[in-house]
N, C-alpha and C. Protein backbone atom coordinates (compact mmCIF):
# COMPACT_ATOMS: atom_id res chain seq x y z
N UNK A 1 0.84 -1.17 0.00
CA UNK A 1 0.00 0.00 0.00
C UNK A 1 0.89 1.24 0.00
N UNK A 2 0.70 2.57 -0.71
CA UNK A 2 1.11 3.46 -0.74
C UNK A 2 0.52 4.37 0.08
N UNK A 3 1.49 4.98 1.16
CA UNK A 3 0.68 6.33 2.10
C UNK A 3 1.69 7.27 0.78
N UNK A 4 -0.11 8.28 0.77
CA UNK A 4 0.36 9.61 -0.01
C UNK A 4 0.17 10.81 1.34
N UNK A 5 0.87 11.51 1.24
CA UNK A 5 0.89 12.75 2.84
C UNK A 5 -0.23 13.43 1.97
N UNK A 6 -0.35 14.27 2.78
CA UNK A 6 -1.78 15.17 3.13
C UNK A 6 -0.98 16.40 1.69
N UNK A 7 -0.15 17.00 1.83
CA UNK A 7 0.37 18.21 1.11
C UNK A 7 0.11 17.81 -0.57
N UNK A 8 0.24 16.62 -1.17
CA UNK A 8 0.21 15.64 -2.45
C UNK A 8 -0.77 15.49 -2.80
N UNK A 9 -1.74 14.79 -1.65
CA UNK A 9 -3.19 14.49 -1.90
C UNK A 9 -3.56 16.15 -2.47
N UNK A 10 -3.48 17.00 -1.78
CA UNK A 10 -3.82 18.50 -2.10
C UNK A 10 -3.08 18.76 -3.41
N UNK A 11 -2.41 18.14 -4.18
CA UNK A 11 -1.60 18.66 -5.14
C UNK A 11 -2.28 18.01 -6.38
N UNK A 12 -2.53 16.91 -5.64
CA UNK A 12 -3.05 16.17 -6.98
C UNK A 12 -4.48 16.42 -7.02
N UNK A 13 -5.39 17.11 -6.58
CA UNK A 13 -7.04 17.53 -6.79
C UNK A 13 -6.26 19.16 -7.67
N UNK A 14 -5.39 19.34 -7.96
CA UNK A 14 -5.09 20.60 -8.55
C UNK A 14 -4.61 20.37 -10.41
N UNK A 15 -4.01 21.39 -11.14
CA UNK A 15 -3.31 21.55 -11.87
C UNK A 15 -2.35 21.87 -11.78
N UNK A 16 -1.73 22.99 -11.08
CA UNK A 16 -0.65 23.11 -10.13
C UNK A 16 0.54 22.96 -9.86
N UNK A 17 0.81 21.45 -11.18
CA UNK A 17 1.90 20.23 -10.72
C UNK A 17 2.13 19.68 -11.89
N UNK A 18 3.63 19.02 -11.93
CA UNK A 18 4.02 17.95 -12.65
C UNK A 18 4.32 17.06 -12.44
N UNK A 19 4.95 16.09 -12.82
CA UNK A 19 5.52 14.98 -11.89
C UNK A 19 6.69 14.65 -13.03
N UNK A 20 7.89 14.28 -11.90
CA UNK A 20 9.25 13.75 -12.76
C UNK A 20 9.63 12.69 -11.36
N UNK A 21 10.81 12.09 -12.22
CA UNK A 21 11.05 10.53 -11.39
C UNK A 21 12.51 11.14 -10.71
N UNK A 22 12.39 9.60 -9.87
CA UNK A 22 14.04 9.74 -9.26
C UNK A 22 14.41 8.27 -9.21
N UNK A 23 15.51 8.28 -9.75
CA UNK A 23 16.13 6.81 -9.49
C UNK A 23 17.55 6.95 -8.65
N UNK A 24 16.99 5.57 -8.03
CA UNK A 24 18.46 5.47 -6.94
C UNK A 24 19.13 3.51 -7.57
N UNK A 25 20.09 4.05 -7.79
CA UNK A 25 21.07 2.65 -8.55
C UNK A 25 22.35 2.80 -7.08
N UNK A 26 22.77 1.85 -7.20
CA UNK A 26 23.75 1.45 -6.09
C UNK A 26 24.88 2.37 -6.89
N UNK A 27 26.36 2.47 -5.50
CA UNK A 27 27.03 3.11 -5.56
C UNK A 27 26.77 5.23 -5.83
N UNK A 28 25.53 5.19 -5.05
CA UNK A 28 25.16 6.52 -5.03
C UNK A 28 25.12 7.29 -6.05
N UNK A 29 24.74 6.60 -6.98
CA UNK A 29 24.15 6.89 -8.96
C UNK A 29 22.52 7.10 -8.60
N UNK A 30 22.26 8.40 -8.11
CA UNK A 30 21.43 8.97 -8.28
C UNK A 30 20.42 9.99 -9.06
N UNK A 31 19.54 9.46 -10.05
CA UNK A 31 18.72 11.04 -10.69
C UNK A 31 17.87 10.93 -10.94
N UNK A 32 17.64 12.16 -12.17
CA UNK A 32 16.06 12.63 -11.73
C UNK A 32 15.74 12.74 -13.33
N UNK A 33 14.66 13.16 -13.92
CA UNK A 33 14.31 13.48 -14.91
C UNK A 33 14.05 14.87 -14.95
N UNK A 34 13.97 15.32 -13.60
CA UNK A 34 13.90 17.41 -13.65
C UNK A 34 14.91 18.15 -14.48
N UNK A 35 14.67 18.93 -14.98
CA UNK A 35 15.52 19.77 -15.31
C UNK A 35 16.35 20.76 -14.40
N UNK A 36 16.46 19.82 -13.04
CA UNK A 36 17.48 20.89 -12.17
C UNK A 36 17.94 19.55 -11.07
N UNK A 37 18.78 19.82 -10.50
CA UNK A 37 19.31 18.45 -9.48
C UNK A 37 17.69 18.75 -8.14
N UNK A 38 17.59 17.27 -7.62
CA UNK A 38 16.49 17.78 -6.61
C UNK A 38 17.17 16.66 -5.02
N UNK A 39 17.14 17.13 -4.16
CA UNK A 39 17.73 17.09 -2.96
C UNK A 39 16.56 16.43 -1.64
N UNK A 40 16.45 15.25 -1.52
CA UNK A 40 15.19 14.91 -0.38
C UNK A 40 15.89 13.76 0.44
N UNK A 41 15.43 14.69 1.91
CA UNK A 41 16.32 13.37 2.66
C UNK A 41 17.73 13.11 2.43
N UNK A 42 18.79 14.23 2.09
CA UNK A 42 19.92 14.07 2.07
C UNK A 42 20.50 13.39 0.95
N UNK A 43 19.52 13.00 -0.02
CA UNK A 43 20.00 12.61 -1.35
C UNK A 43 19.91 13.40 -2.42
N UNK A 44 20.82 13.91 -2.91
CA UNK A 44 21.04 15.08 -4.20
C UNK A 44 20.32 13.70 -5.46
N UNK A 45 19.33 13.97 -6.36
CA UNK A 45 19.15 13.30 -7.52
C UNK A 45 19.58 14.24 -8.60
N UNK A 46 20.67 13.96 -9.43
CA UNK A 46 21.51 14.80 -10.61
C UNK A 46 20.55 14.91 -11.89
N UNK A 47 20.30 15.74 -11.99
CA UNK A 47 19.41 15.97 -13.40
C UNK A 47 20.69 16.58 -14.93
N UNK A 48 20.42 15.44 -14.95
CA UNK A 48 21.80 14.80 -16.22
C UNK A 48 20.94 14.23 -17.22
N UNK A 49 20.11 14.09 -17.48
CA UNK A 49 19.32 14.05 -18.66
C UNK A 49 19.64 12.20 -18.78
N UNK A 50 20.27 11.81 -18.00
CA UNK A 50 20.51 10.19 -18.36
C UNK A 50 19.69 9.51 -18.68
N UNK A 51 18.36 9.76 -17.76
CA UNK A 51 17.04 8.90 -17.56
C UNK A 51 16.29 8.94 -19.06
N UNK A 52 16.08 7.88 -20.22
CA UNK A 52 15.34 8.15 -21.55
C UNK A 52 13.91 7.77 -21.43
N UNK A 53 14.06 6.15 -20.59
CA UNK A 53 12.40 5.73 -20.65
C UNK A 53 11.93 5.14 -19.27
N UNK A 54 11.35 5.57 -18.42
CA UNK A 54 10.82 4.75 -17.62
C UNK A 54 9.22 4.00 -17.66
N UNK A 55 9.16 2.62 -17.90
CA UNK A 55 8.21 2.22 -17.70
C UNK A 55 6.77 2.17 -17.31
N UNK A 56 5.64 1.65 -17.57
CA UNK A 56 4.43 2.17 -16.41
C UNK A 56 5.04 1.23 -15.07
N UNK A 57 4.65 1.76 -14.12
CA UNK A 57 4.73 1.20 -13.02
C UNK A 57 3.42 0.48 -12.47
N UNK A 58 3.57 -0.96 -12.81
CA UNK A 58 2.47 -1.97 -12.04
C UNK A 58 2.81 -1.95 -10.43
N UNK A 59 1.70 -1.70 -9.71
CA UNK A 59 1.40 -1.93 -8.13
C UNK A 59 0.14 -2.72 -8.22
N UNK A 60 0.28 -3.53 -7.67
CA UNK A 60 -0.36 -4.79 -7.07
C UNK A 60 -0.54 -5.18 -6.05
N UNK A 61 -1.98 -5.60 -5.14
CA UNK A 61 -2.38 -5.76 -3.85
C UNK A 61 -1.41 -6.90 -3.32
N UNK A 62 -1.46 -7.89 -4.18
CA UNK A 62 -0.59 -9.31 -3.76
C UNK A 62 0.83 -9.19 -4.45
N UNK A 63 1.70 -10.00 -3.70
CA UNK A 63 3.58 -10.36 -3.88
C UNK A 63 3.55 -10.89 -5.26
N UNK A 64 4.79 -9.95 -6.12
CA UNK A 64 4.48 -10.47 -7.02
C UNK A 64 5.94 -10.17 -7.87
N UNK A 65 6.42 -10.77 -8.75
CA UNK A 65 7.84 -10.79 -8.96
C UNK A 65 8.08 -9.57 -9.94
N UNK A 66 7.77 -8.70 -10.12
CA UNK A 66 8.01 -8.15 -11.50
C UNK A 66 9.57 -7.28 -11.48
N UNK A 67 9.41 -6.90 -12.46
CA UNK A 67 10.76 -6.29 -12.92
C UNK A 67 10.52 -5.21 -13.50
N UNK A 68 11.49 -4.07 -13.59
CA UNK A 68 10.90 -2.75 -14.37
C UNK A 68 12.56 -2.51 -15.27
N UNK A 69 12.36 -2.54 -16.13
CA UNK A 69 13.86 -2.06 -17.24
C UNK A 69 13.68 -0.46 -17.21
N UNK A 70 14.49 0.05 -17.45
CA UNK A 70 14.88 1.44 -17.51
C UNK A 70 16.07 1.84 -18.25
N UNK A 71 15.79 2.68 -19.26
CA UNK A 71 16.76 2.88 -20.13
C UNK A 71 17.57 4.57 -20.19
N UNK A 72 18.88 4.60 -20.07
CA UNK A 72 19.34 5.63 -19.43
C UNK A 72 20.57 5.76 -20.85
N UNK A 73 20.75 6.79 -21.29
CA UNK A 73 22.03 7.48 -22.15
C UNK A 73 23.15 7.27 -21.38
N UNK A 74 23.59 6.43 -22.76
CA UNK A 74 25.31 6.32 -22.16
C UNK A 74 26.36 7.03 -23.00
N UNK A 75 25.94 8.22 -23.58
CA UNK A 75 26.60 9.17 -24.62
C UNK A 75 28.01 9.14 -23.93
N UNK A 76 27.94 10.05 -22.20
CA UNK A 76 29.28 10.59 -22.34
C UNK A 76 29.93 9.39 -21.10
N UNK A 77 29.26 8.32 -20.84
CA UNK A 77 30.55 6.87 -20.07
C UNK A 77 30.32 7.28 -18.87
N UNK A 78 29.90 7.85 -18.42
CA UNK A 78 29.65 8.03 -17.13
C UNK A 78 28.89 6.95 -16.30
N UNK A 79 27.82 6.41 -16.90
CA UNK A 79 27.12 5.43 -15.78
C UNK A 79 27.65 4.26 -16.37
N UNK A 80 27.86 3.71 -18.04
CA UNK A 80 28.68 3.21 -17.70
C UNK A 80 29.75 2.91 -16.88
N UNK A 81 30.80 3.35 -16.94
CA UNK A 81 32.12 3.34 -16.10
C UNK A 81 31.52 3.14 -14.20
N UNK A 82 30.45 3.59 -14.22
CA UNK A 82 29.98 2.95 -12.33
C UNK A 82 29.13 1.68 -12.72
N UNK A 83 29.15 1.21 -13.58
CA UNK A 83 28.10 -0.13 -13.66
C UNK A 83 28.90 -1.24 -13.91
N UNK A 84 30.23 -0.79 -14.63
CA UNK A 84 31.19 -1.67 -14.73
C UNK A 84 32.27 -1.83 -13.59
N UNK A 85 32.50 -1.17 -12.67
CA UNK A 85 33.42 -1.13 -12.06
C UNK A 85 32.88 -2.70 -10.80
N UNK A 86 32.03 -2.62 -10.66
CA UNK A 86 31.71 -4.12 -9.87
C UNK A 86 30.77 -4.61 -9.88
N UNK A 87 30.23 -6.15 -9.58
CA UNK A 87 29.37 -6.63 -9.44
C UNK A 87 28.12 -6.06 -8.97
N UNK A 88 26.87 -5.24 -9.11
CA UNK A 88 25.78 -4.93 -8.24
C UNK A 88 24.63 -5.42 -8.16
N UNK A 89 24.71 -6.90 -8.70
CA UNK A 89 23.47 -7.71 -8.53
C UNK A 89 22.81 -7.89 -6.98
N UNK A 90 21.72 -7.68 -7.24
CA UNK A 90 21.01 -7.83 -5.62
C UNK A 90 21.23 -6.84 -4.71
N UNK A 91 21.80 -5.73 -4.90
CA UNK A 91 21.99 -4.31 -4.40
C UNK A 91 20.83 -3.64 -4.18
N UNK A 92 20.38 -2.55 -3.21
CA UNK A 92 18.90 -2.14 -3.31
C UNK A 92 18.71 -1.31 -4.22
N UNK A 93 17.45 -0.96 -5.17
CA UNK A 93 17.65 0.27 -5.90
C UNK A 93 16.14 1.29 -5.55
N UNK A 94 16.03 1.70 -6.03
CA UNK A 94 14.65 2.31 -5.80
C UNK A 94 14.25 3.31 -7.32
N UNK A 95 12.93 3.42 -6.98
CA UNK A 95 12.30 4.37 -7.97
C UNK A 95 11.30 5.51 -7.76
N UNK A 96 11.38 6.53 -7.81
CA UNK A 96 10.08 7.34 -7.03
C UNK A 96 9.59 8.31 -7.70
N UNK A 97 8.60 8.53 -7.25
CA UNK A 97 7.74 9.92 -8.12
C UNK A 97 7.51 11.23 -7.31
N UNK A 98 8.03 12.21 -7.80
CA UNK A 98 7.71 13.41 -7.12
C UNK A 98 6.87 14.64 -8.09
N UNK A 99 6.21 15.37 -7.00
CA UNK A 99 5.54 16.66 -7.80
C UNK A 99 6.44 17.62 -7.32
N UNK A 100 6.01 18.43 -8.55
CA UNK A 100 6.69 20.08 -9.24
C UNK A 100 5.48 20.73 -8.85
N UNK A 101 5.52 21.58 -8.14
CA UNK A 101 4.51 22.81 -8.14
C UNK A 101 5.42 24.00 -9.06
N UNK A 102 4.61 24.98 -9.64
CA UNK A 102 4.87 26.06 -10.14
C UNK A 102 5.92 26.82 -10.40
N UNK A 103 6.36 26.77 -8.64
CA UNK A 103 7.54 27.52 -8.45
C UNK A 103 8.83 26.78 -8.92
N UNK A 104 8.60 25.45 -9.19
CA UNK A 104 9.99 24.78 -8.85
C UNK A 104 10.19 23.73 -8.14
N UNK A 105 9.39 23.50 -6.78
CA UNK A 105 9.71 22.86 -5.67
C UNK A 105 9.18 21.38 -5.20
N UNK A 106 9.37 20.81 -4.79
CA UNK A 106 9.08 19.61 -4.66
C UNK A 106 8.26 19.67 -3.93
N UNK A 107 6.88 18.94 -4.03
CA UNK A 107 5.67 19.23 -3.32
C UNK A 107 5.97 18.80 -1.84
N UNK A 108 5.46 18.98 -0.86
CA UNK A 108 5.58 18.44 0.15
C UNK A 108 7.28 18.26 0.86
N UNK A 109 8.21 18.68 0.08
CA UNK A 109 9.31 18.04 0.41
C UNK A 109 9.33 16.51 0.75
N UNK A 110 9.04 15.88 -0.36
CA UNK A 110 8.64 14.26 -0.34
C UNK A 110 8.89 13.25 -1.66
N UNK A 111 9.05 12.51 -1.48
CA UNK A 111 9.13 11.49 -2.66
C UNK A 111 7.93 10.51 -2.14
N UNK A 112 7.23 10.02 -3.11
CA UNK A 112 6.42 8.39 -2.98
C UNK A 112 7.25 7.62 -3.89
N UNK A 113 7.52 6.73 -3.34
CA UNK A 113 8.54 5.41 -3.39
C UNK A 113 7.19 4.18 -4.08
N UNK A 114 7.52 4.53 -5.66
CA UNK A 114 6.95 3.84 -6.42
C UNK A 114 7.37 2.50 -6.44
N UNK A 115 8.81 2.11 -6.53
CA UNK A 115 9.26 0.62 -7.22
C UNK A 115 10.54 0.25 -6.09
N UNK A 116 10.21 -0.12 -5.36
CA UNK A 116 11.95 -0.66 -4.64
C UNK A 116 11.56 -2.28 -4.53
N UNK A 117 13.71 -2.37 -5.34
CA UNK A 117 13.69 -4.28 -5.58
C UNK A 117 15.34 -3.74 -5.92
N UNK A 118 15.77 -4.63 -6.50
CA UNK A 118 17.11 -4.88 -6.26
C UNK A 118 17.76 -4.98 -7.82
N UNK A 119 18.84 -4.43 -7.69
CA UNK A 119 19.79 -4.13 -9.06
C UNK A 119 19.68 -5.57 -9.72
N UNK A 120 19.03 -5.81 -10.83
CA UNK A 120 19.45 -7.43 -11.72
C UNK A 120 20.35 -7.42 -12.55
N UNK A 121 20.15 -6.20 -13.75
CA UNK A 121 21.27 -6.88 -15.01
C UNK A 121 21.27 -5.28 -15.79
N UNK A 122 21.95 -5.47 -16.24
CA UNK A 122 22.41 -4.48 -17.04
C UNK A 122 22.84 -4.35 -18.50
N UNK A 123 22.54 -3.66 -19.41
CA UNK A 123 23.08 -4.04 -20.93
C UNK A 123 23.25 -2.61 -21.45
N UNK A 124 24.19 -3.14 -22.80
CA UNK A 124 24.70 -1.74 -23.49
C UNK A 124 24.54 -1.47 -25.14
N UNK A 125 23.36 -0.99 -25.40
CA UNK A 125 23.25 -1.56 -26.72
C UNK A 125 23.58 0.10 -27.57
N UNK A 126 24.87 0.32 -28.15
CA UNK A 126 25.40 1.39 -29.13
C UNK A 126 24.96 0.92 -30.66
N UNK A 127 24.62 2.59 -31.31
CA UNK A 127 24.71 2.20 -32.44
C UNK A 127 24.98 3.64 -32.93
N UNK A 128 25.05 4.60 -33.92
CA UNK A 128 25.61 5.44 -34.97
C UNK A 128 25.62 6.63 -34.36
N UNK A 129 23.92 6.95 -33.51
CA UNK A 129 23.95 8.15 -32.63
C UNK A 129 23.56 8.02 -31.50
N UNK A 130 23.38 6.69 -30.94
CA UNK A 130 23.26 7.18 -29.28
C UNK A 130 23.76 5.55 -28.73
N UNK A 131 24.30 5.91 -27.32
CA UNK A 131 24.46 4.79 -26.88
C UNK A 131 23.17 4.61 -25.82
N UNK A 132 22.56 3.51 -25.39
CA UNK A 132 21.64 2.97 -24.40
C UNK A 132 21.61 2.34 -23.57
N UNK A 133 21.53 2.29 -22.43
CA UNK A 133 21.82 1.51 -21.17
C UNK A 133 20.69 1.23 -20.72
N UNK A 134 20.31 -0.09 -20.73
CA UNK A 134 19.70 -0.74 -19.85
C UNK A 134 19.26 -1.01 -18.35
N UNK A 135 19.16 -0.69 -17.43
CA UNK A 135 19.21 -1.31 -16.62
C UNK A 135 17.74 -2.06 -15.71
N UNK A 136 17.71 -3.14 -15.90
CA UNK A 136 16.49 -4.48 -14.90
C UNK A 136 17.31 -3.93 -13.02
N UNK A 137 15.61 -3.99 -12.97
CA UNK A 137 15.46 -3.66 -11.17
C UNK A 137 14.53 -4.91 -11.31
N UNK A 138 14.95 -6.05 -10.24
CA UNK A 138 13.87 -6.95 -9.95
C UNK A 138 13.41 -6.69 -9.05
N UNK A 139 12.04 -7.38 -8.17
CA UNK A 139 11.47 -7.78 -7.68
C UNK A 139 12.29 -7.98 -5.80
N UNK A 140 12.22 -7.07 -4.56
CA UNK A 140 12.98 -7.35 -3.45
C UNK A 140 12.96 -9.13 -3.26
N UNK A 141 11.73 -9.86 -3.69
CA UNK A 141 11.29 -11.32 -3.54
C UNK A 141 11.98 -12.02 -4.61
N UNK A 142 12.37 -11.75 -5.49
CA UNK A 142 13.74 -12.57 -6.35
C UNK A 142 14.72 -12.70 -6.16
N UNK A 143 15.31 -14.08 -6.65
CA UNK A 143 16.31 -14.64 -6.53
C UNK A 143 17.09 -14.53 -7.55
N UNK A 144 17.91 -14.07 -7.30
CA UNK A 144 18.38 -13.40 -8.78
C UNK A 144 19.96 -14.78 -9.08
N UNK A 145 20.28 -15.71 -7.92
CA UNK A 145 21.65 -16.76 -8.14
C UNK A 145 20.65 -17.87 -8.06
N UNK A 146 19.36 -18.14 -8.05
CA UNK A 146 18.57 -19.67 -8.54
C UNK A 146 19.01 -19.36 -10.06
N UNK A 147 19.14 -21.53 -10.26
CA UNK A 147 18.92 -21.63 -12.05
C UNK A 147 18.03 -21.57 -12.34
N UNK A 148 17.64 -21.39 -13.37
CA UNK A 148 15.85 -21.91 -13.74
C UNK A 148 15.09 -22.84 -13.60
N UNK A 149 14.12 -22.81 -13.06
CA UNK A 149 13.32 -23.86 -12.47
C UNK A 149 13.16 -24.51 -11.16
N UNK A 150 14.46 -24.43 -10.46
CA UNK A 150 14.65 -24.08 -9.15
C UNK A 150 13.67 -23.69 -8.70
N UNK A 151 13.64 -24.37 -7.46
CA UNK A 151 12.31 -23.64 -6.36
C UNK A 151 13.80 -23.03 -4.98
N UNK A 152 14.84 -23.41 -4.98
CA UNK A 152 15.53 -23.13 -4.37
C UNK A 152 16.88 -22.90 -4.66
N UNK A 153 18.67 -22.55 -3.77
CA UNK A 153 19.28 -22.56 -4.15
C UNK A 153 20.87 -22.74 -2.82
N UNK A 154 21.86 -22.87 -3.57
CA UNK A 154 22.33 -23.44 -2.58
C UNK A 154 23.23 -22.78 -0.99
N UNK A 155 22.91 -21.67 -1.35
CA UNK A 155 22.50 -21.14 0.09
C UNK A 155 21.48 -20.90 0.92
N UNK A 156 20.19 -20.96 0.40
CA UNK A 156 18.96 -21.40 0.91
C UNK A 156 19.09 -22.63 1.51
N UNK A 157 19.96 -23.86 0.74
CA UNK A 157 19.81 -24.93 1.23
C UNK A 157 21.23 -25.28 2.50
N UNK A 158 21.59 -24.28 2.25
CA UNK A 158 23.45 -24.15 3.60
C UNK A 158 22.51 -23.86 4.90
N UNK A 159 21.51 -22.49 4.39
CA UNK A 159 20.86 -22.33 5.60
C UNK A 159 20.40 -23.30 6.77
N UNK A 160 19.18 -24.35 6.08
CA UNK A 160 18.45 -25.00 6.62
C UNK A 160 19.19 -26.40 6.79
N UNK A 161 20.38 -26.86 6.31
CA UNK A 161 21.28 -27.91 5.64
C UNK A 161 22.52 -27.68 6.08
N UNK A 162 23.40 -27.18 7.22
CA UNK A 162 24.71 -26.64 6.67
C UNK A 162 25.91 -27.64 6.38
N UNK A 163 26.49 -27.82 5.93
CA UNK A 163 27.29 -28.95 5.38
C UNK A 163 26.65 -29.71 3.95
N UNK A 164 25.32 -29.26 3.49
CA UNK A 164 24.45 -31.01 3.01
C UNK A 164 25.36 -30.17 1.53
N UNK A 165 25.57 -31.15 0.65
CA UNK A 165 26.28 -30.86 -0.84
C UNK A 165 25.59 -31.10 -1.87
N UNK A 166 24.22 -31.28 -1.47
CA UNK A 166 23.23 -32.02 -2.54
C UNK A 166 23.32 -31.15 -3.83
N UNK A 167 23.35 -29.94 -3.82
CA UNK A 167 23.21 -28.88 -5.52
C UNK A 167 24.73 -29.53 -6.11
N UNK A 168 25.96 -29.77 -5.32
CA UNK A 168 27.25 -30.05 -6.04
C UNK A 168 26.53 -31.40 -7.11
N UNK A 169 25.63 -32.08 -6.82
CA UNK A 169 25.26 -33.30 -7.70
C UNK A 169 23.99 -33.71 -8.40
N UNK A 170 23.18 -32.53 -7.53
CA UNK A 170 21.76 -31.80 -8.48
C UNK A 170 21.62 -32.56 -9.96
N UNK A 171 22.82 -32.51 -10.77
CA UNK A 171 22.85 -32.18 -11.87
C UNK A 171 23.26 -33.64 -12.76
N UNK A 172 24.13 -34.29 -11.70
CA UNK A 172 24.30 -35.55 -12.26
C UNK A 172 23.05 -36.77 -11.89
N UNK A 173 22.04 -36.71 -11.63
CA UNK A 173 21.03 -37.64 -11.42
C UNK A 173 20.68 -38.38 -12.99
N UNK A 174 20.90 -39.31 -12.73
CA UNK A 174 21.07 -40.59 -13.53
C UNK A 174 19.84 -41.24 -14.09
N UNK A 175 19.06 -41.76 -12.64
CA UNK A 175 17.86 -42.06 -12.94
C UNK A 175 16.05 -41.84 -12.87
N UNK A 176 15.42 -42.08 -13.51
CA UNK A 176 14.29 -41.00 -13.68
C UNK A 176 13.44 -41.72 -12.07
N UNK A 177 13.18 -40.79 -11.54
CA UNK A 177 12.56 -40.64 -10.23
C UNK A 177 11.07 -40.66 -10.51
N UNK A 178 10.13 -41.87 -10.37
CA UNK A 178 8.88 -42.06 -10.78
C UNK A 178 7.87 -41.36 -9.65
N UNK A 179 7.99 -40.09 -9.36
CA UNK A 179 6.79 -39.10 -8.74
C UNK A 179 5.26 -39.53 -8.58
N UNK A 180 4.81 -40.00 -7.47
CA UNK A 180 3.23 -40.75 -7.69
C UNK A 180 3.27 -41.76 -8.68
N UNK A 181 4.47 -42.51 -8.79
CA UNK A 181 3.48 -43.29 -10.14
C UNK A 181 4.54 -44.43 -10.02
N UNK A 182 4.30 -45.59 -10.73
CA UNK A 182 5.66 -46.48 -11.31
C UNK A 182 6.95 -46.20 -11.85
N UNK A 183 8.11 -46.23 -11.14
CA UNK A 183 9.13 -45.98 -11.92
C UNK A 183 9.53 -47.24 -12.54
């Protein structure tokens, strides 16, 4: 469930307002889609024009795995060069929506925290005039080191198991295991 504050609710029965995003990527790669840097809660979001497409954002009553891609300009290497420098799978990221009143200002001095889940994957697709960056935010409830099909994995299974080696041989099973039925 989303709490909207009292100052927003009032913003949004208006005209009054715009709305631009903020993304937070690990290693403090923060921005915005404003046309000016915007500052909440001690986080500067850089309005660098990086941000090209953000998604609709599905919210849903029940748990549910989704993923949101987001595609960001990689003209001048900049987010490159922080996306490459290390691993950030499973890192927290977030996504949020804020209003513009008139003047400039961020309504309420507030963000609503549309999408938070965790850094997945990243891609770089260049071609003649622009470069494009990818980046997948999954789901906080994904497992982003299960193989496919997996219902589990093998630190899930260290947890409840510690010592057991069963995933080291997962893979070599030989013979077909007759489930309810005649093998």
């Amino acid at each position: 469930m989303i709490s909207v504050p009292a100052e927003i609710l009032t913003a949004l029965g208006s005209d009054a307002f715009h709305h631009e995003w903020l993304l937070e990527l690990p290693d403090g790669v923060s921005l915005t889609t404003h046309n000016a840097d915007i500052t909440i809660n001690g986080n500067t979001y850089l309005a660098t024009g990086h941000i090209m497409k953000i998604p609709p954002i599905q919210r849903e009553k029940e748990i549910k795995l989704h993923s949101v891609s987001i595609q960001l300009s990689g003209v001048d290497g900049w987010i490159e060069a922080s996306l490459t420098t290390r691993n950030m799978t499973n890192e927290p990221c977030a996504l949020h929506l804020v209003l513009i009143d008139d003047a400039g200002s961020v309504v309420g001095g507030q963000s609503l925290n549309m999408y938070k889940g965790k850094f997945d994957t990243w891609s770089l697709r260049e071609t003649s005039k622009q470069d494009i960056i990818t980046v997948k935010l999954s789901s906080a409830w994904a497992k982003s080191n299960k193989t496919s099909g997996r219902m589990t994995n093998p630190q899930d299974q260290q947890e409840l198991h510690d010592g057991d080696r069963f995933f080291e041989f997962a893979h070599e099973e030989k013979d077909h295991i007759g489930w309810g039925g005649e093998a």
